[in-house]
PDB file of N, CA and C in Angstrom:
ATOM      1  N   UNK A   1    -108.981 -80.355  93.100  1.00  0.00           N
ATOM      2  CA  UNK A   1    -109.294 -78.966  93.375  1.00  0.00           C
ATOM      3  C   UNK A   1    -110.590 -78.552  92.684  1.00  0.00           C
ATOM      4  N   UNK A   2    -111.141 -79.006  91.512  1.00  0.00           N
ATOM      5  CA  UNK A   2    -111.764 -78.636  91.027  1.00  0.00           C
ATOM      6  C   UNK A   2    -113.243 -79.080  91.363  1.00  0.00           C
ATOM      7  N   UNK A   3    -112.822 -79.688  91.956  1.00  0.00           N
ATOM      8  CA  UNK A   3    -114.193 -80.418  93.011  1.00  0.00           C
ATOM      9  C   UNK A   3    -114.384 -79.906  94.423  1.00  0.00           C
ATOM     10  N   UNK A   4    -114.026 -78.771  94.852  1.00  0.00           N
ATOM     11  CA  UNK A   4    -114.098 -78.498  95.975  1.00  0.00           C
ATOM     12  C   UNK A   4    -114.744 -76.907  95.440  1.00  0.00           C
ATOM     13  N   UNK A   5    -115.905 -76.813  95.511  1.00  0.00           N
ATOM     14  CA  UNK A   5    -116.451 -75.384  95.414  1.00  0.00           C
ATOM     15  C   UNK A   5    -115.982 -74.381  96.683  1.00  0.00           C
ATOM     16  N   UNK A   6    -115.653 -74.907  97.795  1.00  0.00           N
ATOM     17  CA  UNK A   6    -115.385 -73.779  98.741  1.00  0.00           C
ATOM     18  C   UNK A   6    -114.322 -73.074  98.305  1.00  0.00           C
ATOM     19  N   UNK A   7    -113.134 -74.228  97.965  1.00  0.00           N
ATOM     20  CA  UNK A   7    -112.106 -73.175  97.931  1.00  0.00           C
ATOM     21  C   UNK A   7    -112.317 -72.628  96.361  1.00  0.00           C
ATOM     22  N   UNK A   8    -112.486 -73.522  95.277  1.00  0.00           N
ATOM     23  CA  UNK A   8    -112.809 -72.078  94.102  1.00  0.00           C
ATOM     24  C   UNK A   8    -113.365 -70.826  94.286  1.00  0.00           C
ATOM     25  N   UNK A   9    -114.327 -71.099  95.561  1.00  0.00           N
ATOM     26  CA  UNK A   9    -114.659 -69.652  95.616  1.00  0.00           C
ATOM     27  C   UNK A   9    -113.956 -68.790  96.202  1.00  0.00           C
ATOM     28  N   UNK A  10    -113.046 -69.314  97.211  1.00  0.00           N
ATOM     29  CA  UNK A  10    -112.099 -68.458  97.315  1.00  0.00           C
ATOM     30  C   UNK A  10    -111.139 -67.937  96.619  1.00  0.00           C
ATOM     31  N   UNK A  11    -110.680 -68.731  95.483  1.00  0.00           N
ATOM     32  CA  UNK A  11    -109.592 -68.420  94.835  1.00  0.00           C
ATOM     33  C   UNK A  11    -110.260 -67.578  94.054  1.00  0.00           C
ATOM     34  N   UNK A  12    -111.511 -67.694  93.626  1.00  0.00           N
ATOM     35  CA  UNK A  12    -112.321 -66.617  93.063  1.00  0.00           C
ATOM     36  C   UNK A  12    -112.652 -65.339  93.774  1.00  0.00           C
ATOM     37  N   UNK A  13    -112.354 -64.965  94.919  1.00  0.00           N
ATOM     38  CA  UNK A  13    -112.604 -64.063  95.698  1.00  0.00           C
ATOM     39  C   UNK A  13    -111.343 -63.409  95.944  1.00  0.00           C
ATOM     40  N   UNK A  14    -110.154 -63.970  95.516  1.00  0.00           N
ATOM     41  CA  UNK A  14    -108.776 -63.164  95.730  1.00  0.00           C
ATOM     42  C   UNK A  14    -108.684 -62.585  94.413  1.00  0.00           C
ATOM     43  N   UNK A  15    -109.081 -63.162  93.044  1.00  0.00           N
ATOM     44  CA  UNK A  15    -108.957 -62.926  91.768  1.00  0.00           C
ATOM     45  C   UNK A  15    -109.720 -61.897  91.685  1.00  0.00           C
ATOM     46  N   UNK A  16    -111.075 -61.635  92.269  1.00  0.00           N
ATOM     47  CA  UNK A  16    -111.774 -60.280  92.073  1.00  0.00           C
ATOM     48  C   UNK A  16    -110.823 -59.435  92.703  1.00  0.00           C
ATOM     49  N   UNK A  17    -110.446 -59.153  93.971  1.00  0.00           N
ATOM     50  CA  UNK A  17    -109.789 -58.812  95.099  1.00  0.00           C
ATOM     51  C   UNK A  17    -108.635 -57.775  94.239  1.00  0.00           C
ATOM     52  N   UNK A  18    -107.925 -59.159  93.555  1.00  0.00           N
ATOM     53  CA  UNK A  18    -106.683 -58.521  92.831  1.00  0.00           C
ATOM     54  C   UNK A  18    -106.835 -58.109  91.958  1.00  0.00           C
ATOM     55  N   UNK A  19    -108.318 -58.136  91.076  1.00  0.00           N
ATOM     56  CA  UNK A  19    -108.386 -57.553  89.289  1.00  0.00           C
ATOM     57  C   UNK A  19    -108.810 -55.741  90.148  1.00  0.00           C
ATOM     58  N   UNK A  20    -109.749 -55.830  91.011  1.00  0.00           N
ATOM     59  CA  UNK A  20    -110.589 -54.597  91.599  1.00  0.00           C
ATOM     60  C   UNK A  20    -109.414 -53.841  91.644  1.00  0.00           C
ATOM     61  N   UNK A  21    -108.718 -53.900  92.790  1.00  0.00           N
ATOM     62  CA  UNK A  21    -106.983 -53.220  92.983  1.00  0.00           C
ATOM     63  C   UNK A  21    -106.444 -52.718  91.930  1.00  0.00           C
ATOM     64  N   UNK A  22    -106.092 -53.791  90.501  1.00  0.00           N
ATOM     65  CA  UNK A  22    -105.235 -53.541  89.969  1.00  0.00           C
ATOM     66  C   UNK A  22    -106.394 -52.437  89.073  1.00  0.00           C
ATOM     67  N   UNK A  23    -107.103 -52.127  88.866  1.00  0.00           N
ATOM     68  CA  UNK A  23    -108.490 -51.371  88.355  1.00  0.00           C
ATOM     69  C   UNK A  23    -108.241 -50.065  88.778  1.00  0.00           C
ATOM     70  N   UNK A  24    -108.150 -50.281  90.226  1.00  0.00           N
ATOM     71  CA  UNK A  24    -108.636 -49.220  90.903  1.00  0.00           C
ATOM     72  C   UNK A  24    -107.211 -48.327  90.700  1.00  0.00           C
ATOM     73  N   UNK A  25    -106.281 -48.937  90.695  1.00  0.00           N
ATOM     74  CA  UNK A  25    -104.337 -48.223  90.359  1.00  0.00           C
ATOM     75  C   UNK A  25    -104.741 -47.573  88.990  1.00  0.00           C
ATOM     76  N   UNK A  26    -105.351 -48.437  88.314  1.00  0.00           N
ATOM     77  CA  UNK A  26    -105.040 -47.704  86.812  1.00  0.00           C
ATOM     78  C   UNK A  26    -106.283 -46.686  86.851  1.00  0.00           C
ATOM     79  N   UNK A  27    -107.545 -46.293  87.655  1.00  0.00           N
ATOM     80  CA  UNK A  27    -108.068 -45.293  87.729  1.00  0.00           C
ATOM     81  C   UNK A  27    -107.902 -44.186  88.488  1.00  0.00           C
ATOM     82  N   UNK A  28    -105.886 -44.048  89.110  1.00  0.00           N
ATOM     83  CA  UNK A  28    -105.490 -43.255  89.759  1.00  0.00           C
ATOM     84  C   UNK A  28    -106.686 -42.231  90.550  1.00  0.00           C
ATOM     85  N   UNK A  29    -107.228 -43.188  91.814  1.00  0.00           N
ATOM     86  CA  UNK A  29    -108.181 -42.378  92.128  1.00  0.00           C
ATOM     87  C   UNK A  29    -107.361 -42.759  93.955  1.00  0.00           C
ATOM     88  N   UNK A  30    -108.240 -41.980  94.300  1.00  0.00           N
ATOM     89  CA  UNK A  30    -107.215 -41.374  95.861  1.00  0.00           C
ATOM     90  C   UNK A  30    -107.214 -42.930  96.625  1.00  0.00           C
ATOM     91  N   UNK A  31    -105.961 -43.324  97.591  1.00  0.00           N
ATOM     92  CA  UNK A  31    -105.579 -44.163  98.265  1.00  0.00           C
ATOM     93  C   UNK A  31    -106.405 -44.042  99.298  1.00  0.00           C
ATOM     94  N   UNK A  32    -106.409 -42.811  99.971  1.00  0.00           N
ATOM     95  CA  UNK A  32    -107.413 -42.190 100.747  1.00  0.00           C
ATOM     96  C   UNK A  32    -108.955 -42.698 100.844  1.00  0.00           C
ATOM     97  N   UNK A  33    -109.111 -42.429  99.873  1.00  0.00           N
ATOM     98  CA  UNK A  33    -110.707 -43.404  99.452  1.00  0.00           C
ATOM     99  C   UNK A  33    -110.770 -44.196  99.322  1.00  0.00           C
ATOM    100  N   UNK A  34    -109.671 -45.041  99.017  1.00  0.00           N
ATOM    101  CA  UNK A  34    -110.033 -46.844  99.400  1.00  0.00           C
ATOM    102  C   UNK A  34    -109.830 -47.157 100.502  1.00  0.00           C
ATOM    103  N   UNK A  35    -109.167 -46.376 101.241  1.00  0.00           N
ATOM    104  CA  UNK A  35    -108.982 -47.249 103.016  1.00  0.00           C
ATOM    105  C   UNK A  35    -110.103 -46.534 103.470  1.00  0.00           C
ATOM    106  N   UNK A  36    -110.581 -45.948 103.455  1.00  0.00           N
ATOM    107  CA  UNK A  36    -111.491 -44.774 104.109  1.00  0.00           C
ATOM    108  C   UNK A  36    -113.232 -45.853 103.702  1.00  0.00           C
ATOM    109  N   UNK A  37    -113.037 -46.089 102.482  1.00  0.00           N
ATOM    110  CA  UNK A  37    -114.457 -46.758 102.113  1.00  0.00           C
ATOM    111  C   UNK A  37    -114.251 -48.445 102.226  1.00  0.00           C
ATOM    112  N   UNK A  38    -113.316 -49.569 101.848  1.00  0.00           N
ATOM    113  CA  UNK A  38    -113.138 -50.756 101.909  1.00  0.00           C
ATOM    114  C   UNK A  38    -113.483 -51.414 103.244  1.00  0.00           C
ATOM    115  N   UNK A  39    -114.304 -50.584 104.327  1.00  0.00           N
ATOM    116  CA  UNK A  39    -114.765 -52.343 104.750  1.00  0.00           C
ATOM    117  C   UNK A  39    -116.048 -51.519 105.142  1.00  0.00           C
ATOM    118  N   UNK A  40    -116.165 -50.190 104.770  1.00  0.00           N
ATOM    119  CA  UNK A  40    -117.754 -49.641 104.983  1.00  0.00           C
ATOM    120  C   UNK A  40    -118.801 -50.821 104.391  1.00  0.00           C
ATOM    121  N   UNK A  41    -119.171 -51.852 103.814  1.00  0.00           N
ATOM    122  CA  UNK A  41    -119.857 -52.861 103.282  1.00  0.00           C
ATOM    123  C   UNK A  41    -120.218 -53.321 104.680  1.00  0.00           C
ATOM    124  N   UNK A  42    -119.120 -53.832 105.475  1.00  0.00           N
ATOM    125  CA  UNK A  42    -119.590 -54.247 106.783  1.00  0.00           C
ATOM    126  C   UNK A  42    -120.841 -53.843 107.647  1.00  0.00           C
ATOM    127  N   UNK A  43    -120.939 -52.470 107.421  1.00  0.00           N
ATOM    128  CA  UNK A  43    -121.857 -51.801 107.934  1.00  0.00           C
ATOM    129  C   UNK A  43    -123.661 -52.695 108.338  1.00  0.00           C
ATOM    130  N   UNK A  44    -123.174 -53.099 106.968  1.00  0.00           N
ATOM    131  CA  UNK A  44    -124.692 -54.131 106.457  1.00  0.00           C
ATOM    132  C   UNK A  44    -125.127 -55.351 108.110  1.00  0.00           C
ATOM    133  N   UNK A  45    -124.034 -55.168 108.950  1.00  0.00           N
ATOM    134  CA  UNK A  45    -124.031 -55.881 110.292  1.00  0.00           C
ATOM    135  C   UNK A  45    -125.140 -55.194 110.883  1.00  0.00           C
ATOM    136  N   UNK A  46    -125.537 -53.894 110.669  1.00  0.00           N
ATOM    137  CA  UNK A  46    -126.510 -52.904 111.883  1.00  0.00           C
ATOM    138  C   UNK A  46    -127.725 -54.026 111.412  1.00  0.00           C
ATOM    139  N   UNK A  47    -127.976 -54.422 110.430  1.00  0.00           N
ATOM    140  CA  UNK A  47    -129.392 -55.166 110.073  1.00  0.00           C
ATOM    141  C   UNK A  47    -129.281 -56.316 110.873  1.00  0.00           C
ATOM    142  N   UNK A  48    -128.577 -57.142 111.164  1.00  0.00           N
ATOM    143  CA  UNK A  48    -129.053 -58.222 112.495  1.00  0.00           C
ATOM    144  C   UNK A  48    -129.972 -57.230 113.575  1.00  0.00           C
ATOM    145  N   UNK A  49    -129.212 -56.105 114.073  1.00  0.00           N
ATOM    146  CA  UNK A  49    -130.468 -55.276 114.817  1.00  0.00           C
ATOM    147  C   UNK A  49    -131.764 -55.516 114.823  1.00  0.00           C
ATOM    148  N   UNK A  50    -132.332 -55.692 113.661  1.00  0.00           N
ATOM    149  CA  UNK A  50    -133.778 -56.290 113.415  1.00  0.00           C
ATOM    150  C   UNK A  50    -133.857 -57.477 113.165  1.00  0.00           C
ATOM    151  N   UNK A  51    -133.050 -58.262 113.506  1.00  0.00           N
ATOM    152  CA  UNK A  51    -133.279 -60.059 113.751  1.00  0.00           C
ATOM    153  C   UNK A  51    -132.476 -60.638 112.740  1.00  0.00           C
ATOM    154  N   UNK A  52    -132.421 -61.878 113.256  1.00  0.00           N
ATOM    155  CA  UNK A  52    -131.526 -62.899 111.432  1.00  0.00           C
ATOM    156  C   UNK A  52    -132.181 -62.400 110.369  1.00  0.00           C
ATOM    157  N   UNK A  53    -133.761 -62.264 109.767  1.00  0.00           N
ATOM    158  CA  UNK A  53    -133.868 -62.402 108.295  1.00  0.00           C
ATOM    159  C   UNK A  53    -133.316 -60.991 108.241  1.00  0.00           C
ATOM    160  N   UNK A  54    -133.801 -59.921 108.655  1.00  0.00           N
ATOM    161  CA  UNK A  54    -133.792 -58.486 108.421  1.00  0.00           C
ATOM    162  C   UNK A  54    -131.626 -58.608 108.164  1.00  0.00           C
ATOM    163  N   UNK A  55    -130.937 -59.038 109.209  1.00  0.00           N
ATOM    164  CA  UNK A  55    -129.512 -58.940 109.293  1.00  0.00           C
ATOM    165  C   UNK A  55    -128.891 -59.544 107.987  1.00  0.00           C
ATOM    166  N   UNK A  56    -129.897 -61.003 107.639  1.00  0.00           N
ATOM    167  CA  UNK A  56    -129.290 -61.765 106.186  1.00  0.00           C
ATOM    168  C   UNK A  56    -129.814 -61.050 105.143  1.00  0.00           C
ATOM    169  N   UNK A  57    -130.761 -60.508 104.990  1.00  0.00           N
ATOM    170  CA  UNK A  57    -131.042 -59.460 103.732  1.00  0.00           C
ATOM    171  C   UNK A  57    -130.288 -58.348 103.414  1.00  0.00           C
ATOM    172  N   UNK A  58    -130.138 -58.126 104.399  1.00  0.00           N
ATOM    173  CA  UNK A  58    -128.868 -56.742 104.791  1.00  0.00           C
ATOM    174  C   UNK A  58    -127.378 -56.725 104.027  1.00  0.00           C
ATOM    175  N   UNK A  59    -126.937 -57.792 104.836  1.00  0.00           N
ATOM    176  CA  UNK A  59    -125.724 -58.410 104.487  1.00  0.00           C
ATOM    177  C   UNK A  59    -125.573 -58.749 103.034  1.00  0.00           C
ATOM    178  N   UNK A  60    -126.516 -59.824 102.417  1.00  0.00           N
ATOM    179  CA  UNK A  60    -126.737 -59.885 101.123  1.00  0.00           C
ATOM    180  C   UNK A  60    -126.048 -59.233 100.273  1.00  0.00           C
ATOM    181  N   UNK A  61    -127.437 -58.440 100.658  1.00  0.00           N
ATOM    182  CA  UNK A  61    -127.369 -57.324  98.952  1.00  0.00           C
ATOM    183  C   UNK A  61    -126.614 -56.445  99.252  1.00  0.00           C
ATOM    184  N   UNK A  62    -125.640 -56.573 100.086  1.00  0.00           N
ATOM    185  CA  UNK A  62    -124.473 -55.607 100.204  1.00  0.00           C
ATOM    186  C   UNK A  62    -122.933 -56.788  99.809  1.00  0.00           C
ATOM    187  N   UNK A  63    -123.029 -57.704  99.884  1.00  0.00           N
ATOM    188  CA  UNK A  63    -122.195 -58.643  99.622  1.00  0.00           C
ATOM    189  C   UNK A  63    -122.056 -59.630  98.529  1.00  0.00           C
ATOM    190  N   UNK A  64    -122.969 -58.856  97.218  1.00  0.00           N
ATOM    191  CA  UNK A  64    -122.879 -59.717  96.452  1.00  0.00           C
ATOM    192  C   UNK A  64    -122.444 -58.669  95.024  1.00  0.00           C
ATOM    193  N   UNK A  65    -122.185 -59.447  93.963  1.00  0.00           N
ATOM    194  CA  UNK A  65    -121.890 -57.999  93.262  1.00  0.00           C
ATOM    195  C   UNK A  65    -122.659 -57.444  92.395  1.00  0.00           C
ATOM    196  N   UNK A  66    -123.590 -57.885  92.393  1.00  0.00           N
ATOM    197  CA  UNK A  66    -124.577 -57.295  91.321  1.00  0.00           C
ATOM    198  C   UNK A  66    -124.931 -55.723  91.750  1.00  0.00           C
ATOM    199  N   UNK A  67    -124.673 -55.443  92.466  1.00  0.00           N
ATOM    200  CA  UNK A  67    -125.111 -53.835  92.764  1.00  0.00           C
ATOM    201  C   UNK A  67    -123.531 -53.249  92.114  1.00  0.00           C
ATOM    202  N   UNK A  68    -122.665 -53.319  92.831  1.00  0.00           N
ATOM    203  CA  UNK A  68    -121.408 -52.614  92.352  1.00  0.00           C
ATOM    204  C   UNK A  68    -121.339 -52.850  90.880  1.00  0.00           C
ATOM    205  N   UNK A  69    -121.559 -54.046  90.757  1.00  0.00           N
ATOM    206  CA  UNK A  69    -121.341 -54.406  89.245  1.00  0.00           C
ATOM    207  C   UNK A  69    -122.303 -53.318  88.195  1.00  0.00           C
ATOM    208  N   UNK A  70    -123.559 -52.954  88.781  1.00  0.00           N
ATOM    209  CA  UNK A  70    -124.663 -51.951  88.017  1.00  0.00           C
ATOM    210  C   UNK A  70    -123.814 -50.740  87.880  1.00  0.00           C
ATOM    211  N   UNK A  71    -123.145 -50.627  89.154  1.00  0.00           N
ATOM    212  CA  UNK A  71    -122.637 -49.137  89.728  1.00  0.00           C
ATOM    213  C   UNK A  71    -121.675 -48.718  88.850  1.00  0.00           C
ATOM    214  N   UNK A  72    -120.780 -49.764  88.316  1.00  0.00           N
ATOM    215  CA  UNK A  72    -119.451 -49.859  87.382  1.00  0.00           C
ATOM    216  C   UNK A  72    -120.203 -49.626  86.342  1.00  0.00           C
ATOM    217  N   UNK A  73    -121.174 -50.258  85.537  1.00  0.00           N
ATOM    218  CA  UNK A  73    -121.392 -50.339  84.298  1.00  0.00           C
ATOM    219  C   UNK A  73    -122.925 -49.151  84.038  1.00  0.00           C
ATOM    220  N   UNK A  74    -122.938 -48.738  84.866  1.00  0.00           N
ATOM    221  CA  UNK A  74    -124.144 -46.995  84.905  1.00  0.00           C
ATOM    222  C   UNK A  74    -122.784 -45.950  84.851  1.00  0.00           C
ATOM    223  N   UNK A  75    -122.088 -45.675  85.276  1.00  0.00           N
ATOM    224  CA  UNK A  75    -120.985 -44.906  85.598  1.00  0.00           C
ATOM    225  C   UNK A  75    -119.934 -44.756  84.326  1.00  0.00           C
ATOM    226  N   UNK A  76    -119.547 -45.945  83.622  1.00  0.00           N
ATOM    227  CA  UNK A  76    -119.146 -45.774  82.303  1.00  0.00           C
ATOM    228  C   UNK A  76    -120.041 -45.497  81.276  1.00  0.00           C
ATOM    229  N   UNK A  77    -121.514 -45.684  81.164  1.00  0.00           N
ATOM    230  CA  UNK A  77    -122.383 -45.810  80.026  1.00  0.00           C
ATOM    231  C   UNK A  77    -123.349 -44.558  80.318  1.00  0.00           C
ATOM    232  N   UNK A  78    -122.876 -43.952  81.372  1.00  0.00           N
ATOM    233  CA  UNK A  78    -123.530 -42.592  81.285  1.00  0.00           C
ATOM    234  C   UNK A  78    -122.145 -41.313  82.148  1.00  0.00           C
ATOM    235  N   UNK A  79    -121.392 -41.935  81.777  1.00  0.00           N
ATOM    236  CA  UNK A  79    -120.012 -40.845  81.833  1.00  0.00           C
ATOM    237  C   UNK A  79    -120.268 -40.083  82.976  1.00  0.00           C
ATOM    238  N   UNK A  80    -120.039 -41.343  83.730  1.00  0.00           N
ATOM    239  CA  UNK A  80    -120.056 -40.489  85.015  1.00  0.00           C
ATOM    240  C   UNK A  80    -118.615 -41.241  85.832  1.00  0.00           C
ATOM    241  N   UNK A  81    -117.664 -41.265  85.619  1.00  0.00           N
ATOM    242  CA  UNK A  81    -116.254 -42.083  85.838  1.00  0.00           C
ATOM    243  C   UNK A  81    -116.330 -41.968  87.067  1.00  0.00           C
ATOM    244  N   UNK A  82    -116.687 -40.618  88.026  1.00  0.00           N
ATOM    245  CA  UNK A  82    -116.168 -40.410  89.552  1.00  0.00           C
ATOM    246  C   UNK A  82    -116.654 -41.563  90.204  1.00  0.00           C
ATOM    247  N   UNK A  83    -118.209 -42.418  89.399  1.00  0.00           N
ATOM    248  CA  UNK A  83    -118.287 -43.030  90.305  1.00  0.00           C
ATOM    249  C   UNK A  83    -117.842 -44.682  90.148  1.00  0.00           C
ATOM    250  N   UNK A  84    -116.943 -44.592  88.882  1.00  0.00           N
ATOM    251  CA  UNK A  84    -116.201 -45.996  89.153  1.00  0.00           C
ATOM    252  C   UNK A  84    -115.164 -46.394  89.746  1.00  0.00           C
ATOM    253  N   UNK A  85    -114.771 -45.104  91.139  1.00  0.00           N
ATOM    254  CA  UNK A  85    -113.766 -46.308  91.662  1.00  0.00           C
ATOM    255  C   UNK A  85    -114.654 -46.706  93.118  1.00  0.00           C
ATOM    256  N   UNK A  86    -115.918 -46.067  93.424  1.00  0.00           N
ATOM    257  CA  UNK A  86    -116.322 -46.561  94.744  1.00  0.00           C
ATOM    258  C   UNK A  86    -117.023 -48.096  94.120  1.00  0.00           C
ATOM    259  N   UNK A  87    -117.560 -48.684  93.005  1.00  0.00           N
ATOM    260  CA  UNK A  87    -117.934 -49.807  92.969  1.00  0.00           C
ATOM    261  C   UNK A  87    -116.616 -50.893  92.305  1.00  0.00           C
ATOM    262  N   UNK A  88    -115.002 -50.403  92.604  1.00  0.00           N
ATOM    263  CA  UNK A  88    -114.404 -50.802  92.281  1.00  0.00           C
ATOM    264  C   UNK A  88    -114.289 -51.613  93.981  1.00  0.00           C
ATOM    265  N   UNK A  89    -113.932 -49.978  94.556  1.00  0.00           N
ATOM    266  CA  UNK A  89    -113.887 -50.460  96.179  1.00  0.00           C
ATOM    267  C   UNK A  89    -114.724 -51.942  96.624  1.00  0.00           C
ATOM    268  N   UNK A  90    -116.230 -51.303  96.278  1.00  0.00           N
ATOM    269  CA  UNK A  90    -116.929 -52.628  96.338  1.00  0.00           C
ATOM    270  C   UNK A  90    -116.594 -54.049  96.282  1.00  0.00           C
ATOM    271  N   UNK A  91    -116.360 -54.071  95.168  1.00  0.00           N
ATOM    272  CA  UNK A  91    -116.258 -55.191  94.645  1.00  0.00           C
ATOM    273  C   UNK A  91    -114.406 -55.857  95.420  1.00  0.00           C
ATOM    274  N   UNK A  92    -113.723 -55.002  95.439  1.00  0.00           N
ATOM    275  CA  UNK A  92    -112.561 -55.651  96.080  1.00  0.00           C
ATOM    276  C   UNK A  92    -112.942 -55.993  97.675  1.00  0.00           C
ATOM    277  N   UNK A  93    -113.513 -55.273  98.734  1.00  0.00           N
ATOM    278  CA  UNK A  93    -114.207 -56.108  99.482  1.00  0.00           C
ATOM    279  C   UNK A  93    -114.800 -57.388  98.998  1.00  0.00           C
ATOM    280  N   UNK A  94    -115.918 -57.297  98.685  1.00  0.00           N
ATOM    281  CA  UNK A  94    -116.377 -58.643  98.055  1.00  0.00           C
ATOM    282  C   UNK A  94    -115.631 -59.543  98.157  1.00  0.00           C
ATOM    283  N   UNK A  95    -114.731 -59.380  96.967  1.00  0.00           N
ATOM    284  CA  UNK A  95    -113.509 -60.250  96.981  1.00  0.00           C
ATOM    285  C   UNK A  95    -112.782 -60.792  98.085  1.00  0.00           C
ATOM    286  N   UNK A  96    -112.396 -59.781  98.935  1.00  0.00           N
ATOM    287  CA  UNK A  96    -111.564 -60.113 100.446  1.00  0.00           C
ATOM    288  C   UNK A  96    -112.601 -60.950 101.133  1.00  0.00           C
ATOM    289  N   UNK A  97    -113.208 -60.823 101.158  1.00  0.00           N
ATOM    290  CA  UNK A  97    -114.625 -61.400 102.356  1.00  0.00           C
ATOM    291  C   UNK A  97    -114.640 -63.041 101.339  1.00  0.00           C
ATOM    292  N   UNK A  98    -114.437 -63.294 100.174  1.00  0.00           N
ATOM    293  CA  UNK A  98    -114.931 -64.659 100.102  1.00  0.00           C
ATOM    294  C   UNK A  98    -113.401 -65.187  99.940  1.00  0.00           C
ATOM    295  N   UNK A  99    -112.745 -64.591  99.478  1.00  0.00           N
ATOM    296  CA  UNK A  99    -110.946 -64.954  99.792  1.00  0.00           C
ATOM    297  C   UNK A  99    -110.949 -65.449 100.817  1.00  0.00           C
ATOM    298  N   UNK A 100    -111.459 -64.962 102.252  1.00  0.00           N
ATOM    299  CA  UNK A 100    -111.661 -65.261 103.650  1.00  0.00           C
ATOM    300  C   UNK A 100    -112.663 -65.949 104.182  1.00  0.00           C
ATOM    301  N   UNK A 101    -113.420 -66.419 103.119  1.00  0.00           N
ATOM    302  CA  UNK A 101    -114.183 -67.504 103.558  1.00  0.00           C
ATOM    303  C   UNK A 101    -115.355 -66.920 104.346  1.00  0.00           C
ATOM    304  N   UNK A 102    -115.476 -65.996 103.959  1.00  0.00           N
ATOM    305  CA  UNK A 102    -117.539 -65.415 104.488  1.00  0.00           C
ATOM    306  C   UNK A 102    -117.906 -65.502 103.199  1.00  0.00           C
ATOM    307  N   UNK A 103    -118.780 -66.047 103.798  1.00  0.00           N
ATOM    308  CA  UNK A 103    -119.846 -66.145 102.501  1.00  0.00           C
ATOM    309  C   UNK A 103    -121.586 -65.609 102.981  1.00  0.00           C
ATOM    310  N   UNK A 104    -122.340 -65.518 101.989  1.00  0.00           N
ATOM    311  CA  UNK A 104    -123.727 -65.094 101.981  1.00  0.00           C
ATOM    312  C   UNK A 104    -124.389 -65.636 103.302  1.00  0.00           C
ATOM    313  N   UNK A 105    -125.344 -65.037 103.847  1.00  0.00           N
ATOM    314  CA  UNK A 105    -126.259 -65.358 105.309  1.00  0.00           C
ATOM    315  C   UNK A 105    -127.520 -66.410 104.663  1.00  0.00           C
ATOM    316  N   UNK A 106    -127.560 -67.026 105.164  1.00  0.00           N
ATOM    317  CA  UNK A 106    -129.097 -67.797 105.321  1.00  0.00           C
ATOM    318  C   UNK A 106    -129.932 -67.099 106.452  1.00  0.00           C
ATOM    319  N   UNK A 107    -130.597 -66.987 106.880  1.00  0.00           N
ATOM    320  CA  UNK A 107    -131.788 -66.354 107.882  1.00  0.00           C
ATOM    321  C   UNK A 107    -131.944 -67.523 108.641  1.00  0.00           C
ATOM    322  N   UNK A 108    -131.030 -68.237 109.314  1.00  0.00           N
ATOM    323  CA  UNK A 108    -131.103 -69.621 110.381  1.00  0.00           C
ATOM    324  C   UNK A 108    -130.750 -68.787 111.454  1.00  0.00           C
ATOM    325  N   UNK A 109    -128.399 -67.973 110.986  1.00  0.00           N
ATOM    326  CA  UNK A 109    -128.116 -67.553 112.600  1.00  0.00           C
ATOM    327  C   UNK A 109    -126.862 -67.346 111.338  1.00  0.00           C
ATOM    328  N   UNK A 110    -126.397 -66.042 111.757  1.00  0.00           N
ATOM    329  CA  UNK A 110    -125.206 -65.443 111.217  1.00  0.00           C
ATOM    330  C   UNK A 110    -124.139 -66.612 110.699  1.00  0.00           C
ATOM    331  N   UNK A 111    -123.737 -67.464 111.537  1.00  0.00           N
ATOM    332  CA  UNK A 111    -122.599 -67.927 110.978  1.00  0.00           C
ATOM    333  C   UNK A 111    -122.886 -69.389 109.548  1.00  0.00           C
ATOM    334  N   UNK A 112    -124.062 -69.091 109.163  1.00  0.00           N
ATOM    335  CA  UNK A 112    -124.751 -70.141 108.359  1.00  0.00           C
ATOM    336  C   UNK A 112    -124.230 -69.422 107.266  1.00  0.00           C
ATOM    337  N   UNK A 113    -123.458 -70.100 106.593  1.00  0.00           N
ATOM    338  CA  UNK A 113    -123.142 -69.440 105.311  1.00  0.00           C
ATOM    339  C   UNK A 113    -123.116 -70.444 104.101  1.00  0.00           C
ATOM    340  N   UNK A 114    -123.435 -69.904 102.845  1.00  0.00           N
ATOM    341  CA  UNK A 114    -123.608 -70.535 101.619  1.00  0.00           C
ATOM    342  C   UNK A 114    -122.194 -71.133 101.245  1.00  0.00           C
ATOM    343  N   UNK A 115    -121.004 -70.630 101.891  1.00  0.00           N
ATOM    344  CA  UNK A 115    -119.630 -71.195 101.370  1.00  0.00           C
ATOM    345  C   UNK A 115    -119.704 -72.619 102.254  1.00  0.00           C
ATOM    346  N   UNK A 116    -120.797 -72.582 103.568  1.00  0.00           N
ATOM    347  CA  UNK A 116    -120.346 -73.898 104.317  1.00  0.00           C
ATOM    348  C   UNK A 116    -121.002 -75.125 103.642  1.00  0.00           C
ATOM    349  N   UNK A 117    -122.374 -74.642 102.658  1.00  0.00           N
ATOM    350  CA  UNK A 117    -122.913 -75.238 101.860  1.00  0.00           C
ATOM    351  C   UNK A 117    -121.993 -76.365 100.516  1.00  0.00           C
ATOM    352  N   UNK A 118    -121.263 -75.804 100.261  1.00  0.00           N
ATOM    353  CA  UNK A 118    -120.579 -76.287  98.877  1.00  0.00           C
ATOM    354  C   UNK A 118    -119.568 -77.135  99.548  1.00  0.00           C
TER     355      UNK A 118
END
């Protein structure tokens, strides 16, 4: 198992999945707002509109966590809490999407992904 990077990353992608969730319970913040916002990330699809690179840049930096991750750690360090459960949301997408085996775009053709790499 430990030689197979695809699936660590999945099992790594349910483990975010399930820490984000269990996060997001203990920041009793509305149910409402997580179904309402959890697959808005997708959105990042309108960028194929402007071709593979424009669609894989898109996708990206909406699918990786370094943005939510800023979003979490600006939001506690300048006391602003409301906005740590939408980069909680974030990040539990994230999670679902590599649990499920999408992974990052290359700029070849949508279904080129960095998980098919490993």
């Amino acid at each position: 198992m430990l030689t197979k990077p695809g699936l660590l990353l999945r099992i790594e992608g349910g483990v975010l999945l399930a820490v984000s969730l269990l996060f997001y319970r203990e920041s009793h913040s509305s149910w409402t707002l997580f179904a309402a916002l959890f697959l808005s990330p997708d959105l990042s699809f309108l960028g194929y509109l402007g071709g593979v690179k424009v669609g894989a840049a898109a996708y990206n930096i909406v699918h990786t966590s370094t943005v939510p991750l800023i979003l979490i750690g600006y939001s506690i360090l300048a006391a602003h809490p409301a906005l740590v459960p939408y980069g909680l949301i974030w990040i539990g997408h994230i999670g679902l999407d590599r649990m499920l085996g999408f992974g990052l775009k290359y700029p070849t053709r949508f279904n080129d992904t960095h998980l098919q790499h490993t």
